[in-house]
PDB file of N, CA and C in Angstrom:
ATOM      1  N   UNK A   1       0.829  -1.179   0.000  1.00  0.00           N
ATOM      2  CA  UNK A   1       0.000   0.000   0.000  1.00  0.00           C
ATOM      3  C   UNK A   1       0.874   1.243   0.000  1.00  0.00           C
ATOM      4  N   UNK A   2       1.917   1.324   0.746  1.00  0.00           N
ATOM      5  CA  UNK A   2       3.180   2.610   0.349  1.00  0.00           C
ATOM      6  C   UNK A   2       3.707   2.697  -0.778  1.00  0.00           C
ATOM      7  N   UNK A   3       4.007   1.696  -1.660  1.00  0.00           N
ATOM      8  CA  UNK A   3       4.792   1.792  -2.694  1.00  0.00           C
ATOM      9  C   UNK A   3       3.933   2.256  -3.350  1.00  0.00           C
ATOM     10  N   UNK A   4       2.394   1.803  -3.931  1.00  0.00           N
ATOM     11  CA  UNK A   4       1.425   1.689  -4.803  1.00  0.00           C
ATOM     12  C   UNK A   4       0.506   3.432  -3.912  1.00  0.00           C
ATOM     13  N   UNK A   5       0.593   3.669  -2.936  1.00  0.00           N
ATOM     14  CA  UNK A   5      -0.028   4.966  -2.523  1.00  0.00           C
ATOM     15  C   UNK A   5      -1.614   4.673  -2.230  1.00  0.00           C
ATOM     16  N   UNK A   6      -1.885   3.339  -1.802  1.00  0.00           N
ATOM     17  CA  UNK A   6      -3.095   2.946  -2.026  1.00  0.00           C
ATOM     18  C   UNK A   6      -3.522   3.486  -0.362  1.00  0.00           C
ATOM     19  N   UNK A   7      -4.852   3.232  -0.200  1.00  0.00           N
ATOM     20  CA  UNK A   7      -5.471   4.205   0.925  1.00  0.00           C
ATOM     21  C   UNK A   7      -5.956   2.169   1.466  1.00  0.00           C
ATOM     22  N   UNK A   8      -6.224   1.215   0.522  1.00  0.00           N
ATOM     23  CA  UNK A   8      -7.208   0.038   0.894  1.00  0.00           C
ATOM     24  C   UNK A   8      -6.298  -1.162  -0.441  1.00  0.00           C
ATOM     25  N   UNK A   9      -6.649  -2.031   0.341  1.00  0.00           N
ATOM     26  CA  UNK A   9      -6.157  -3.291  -0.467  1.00  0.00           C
ATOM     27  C   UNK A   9      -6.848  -4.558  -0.233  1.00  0.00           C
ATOM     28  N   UNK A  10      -6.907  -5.372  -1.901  1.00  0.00           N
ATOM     29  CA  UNK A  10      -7.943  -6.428  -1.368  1.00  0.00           C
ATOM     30  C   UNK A  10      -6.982  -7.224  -2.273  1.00  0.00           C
ATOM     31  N   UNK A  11      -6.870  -8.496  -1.705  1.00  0.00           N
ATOM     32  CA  UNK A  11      -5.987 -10.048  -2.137  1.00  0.00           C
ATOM     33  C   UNK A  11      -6.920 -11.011  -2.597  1.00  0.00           C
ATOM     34  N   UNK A  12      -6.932 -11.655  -3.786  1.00  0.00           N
ATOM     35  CA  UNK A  12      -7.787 -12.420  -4.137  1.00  0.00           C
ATOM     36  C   UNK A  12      -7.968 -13.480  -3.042  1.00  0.00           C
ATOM     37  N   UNK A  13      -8.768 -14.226  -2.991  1.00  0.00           N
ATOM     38  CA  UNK A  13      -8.929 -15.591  -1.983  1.00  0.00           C
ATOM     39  C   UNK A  13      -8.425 -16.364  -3.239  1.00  0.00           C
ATOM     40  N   UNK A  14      -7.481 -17.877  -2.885  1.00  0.00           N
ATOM     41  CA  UNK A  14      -6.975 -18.876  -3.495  1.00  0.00           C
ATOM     42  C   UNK A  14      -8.081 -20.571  -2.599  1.00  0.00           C
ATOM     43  N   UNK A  15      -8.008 -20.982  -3.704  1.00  0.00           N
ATOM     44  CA  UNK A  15      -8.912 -22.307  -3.545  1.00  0.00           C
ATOM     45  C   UNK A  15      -8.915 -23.250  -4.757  1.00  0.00           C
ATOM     46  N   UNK A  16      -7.449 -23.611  -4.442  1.00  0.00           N
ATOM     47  CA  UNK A  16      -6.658 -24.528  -5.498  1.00  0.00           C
ATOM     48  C   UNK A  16      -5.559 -25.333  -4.881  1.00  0.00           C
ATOM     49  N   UNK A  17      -4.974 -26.335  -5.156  1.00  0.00           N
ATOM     50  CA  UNK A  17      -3.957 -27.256  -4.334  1.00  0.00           C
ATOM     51  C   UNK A  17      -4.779 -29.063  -4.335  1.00  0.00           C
ATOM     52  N   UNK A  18      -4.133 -29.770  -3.870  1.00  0.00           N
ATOM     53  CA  UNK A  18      -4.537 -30.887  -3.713  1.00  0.00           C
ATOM     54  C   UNK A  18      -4.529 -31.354  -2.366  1.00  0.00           C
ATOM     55  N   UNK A  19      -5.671 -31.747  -2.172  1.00  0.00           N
ATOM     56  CA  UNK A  19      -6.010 -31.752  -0.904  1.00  0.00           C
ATOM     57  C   UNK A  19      -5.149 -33.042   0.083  1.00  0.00           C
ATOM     58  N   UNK A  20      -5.004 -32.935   0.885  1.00  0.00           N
ATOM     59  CA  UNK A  20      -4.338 -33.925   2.198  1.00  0.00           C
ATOM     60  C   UNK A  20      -4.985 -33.975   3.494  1.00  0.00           C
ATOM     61  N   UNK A  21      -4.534 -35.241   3.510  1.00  0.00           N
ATOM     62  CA  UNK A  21      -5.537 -36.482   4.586  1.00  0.00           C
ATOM     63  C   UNK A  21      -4.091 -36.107   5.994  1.00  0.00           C
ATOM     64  N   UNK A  22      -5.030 -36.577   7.352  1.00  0.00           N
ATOM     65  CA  UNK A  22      -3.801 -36.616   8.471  1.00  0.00           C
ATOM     66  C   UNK A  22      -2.921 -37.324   7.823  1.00  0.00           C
ATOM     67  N   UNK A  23      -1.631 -37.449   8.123  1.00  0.00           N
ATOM     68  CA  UNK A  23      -0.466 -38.200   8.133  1.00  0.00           C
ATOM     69  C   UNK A  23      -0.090 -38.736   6.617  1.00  0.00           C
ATOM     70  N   UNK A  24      -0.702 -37.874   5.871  1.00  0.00           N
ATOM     71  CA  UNK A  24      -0.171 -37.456   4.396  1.00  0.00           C
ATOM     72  C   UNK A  24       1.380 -36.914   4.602  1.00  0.00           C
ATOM     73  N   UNK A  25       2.023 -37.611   3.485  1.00  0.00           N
ATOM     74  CA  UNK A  25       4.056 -36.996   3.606  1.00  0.00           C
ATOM     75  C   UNK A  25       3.265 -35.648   2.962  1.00  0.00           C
ATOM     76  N   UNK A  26       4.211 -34.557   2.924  1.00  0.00           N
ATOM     77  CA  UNK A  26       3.857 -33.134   2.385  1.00  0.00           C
ATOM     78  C   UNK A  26       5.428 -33.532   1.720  1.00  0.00           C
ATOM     79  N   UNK A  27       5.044 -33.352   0.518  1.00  0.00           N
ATOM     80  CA  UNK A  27       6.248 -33.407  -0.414  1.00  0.00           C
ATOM     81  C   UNK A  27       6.657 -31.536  -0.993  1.00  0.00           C
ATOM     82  N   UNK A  28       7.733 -31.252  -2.064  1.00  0.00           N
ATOM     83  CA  UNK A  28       7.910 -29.719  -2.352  1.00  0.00           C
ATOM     84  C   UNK A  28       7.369 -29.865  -2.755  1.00  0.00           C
ATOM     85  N   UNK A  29       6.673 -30.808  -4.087  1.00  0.00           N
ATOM     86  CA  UNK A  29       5.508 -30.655  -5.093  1.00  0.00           C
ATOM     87  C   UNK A  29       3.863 -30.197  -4.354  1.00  0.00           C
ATOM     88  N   UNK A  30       3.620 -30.693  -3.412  1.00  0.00           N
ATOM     89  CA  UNK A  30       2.550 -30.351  -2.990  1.00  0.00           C
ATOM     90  C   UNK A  30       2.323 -28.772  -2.086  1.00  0.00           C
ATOM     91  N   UNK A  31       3.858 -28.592  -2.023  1.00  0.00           N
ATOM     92  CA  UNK A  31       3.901 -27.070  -1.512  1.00  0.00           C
ATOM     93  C   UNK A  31       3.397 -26.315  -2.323  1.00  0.00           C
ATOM     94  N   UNK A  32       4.358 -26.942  -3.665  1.00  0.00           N
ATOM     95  CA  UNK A  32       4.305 -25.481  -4.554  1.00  0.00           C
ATOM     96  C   UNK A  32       2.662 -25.752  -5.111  1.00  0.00           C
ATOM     97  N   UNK A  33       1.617 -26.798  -5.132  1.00  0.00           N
ATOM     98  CA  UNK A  33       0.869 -26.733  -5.563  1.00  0.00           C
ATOM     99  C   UNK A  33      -0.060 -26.431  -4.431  1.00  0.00           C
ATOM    100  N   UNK A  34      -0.004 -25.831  -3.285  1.00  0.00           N
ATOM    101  CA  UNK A  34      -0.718 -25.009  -2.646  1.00  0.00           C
ATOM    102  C   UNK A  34      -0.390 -23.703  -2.306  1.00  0.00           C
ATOM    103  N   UNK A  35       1.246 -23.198  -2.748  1.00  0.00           N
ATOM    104  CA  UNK A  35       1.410 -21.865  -2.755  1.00  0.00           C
ATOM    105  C   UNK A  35       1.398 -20.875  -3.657  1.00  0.00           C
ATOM    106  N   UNK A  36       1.672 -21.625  -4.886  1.00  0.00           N
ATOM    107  CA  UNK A  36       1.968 -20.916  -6.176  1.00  0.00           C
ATOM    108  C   UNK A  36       1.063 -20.549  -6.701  1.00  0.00           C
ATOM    109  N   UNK A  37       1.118 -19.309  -7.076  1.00  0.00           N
ATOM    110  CA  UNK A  37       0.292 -18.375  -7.887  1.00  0.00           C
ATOM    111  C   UNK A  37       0.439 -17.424  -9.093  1.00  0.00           C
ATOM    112  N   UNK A  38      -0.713 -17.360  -9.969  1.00  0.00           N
ATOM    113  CA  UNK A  38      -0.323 -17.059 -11.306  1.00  0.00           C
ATOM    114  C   UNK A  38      -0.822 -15.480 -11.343  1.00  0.00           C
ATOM    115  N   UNK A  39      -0.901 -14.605 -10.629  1.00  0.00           N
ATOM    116  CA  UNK A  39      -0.899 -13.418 -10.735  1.00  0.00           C
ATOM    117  C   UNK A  39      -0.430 -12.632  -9.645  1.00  0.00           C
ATOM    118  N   UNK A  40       0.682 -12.933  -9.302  1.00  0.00           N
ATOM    119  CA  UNK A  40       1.516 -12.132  -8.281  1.00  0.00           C
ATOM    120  C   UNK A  40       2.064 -10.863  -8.101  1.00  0.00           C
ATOM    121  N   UNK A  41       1.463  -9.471  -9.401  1.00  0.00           N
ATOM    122  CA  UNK A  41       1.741  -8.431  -9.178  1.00  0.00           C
ATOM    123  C   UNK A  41       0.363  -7.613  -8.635  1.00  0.00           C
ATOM    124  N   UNK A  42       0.587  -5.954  -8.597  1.00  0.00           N
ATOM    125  CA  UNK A  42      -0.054  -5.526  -7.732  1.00  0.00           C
ATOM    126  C   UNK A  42      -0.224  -4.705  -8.338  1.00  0.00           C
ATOM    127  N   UNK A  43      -1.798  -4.074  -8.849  1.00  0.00           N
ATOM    128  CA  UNK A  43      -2.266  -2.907  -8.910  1.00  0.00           C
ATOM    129  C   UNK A  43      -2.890  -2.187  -8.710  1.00  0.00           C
ATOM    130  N   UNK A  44      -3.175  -0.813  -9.290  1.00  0.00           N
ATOM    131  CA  UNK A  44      -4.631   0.127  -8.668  1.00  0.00           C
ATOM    132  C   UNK A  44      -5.178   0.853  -9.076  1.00  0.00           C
ATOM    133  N   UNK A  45      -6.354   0.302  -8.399  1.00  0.00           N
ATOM    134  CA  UNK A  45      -7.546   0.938  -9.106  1.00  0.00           C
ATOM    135  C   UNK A  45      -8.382   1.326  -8.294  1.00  0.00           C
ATOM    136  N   UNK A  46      -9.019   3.004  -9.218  1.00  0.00           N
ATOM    137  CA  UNK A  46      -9.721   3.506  -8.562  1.00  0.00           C
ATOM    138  C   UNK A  46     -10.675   3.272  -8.397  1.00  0.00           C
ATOM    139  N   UNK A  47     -11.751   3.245  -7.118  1.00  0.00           N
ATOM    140  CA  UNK A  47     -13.029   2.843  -7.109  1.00  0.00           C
ATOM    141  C   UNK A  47     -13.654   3.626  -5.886  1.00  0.00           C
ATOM    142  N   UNK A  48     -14.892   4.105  -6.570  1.00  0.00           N
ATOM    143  CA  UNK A  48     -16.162   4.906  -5.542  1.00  0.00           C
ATOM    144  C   UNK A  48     -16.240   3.705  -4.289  1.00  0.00           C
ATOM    145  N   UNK A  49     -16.763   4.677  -3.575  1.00  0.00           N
ATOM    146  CA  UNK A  49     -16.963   4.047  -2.393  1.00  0.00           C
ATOM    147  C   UNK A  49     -18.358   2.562  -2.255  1.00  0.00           C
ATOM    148  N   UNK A  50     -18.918   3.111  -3.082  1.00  0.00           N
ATOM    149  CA  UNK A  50     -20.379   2.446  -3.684  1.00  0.00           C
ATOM    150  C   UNK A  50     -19.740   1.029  -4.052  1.00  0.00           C
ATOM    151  N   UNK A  51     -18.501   1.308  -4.835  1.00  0.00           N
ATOM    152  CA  UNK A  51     -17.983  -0.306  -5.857  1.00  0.00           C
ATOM    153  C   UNK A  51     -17.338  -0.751  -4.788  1.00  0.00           C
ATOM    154  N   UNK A  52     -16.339   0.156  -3.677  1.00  0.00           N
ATOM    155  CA  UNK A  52     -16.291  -1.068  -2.473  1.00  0.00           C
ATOM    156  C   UNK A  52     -16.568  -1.844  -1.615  1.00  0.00           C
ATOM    157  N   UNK A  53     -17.806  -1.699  -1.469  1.00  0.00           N
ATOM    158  CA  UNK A  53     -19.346  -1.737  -0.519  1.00  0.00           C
ATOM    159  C   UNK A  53     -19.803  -2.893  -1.216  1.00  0.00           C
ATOM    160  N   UNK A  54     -20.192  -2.844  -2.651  1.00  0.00           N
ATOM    161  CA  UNK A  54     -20.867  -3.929  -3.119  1.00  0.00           C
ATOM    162  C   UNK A  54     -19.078  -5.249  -3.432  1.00  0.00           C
ATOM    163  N   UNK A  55     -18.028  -4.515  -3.305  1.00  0.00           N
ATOM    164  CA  UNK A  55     -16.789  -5.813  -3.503  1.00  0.00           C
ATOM    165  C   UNK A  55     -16.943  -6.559  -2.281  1.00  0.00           C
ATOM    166  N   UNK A  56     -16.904  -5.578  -1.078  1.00  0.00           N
ATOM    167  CA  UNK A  56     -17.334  -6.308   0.018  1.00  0.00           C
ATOM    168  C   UNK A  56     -18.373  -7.154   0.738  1.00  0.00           C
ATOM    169  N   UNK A  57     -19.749  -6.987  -0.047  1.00  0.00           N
ATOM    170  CA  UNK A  57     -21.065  -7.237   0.626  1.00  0.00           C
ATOM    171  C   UNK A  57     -20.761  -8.763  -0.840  1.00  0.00           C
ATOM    172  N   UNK A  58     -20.230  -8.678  -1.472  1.00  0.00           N
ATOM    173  CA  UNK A  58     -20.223  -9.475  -2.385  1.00  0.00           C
ATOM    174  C   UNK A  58     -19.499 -10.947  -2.114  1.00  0.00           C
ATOM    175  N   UNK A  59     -18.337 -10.250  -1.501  1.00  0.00           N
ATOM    176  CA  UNK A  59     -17.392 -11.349  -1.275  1.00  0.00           C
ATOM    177  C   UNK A  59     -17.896 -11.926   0.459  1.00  0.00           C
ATOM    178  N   UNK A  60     -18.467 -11.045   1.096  1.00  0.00           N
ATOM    179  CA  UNK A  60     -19.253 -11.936   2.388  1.00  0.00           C
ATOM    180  C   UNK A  60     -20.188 -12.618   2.500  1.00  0.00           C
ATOM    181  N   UNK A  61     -21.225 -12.733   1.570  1.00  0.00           N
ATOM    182  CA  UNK A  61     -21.878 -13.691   1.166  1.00  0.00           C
ATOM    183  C   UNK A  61     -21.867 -14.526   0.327  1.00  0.00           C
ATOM    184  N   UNK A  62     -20.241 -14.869  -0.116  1.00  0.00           N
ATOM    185  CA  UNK A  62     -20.286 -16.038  -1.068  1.00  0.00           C
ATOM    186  C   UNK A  62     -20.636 -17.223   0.099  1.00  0.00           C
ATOM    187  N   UNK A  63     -19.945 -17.327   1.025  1.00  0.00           N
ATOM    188  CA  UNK A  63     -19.933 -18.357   2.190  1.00  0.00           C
ATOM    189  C   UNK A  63     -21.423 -19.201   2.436  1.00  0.00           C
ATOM    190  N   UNK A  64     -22.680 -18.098   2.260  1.00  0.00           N
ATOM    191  CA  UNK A  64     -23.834 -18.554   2.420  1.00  0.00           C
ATOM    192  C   UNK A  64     -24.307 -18.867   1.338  1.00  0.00           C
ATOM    193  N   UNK A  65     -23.869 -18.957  -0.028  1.00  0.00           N
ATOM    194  CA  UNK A  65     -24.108 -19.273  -1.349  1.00  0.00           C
ATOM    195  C   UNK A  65     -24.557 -20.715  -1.303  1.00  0.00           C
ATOM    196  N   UNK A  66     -25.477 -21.061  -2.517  1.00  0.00           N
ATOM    197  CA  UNK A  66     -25.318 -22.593  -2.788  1.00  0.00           C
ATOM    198  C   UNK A  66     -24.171 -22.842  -3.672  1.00  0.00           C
ATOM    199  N   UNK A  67     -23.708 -23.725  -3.031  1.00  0.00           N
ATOM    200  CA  UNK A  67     -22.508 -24.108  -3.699  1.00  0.00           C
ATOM    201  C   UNK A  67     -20.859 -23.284  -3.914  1.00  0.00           C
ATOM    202  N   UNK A  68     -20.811 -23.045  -2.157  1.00  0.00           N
ATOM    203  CA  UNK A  68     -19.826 -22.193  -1.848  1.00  0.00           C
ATOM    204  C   UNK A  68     -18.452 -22.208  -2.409  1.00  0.00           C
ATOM    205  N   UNK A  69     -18.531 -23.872  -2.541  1.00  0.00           N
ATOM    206  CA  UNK A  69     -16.860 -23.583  -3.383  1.00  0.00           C
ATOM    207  C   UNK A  69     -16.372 -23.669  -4.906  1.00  0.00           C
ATOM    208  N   UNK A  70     -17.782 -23.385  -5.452  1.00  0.00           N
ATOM    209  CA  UNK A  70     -17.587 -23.082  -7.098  1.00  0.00           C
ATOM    210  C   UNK A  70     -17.144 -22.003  -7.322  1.00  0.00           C
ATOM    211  N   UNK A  71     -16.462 -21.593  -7.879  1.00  0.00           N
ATOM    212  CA  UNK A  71     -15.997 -20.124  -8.503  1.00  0.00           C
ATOM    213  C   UNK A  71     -16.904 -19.306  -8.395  1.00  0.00           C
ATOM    214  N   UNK A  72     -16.760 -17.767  -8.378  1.00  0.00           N
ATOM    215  CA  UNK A  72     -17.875 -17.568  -8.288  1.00  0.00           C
ATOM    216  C   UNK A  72     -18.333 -17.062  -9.843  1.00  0.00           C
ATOM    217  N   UNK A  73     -19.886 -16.739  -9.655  1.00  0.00           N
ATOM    218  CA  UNK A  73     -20.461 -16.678 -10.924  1.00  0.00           C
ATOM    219  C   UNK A  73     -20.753 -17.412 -11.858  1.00  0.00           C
ATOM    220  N   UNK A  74     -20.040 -19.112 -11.184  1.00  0.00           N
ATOM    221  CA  UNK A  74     -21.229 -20.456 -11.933  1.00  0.00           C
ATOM    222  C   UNK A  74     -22.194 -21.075 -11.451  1.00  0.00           C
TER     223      UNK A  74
END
């Protein structure tokens, strides 16, 4: 937020990796396939207060959605 001069910042949520059972080995492969990410820079954009309100009221009720862990918008 200093470098970029931003006043607010929002991080996508990630919900990708392969999932593990107790007493699963955690190998590097399974690291990097729960850490790695394909859009790791940072930008900004301006937005009314109105478009942060509905980013927010948007992204707090995915949880109560049917079918919470589809992407959203299918």
């Amino acid at each position: 937020m200093d470098v970029q001069g931003a006043e607010i910042a929002f991080s996508p949520g990630f919900r990708w990796g392969t999932t593990l059972l107790p007493g699963d080995t955690i190998t590097r492969e399974l690291m990097m396939d729960q850490l790695a990410i394909t859009y790791p820079y940072a930008t900004v954009t301006e937005m009314t207060g109105e478009t942060i309100k509905t980013i927010l009221e948007d992204v707090a009720g995915q949880p109560v959605q049917p079918g919470p862990l589809l992407p959203a918008g299918r």
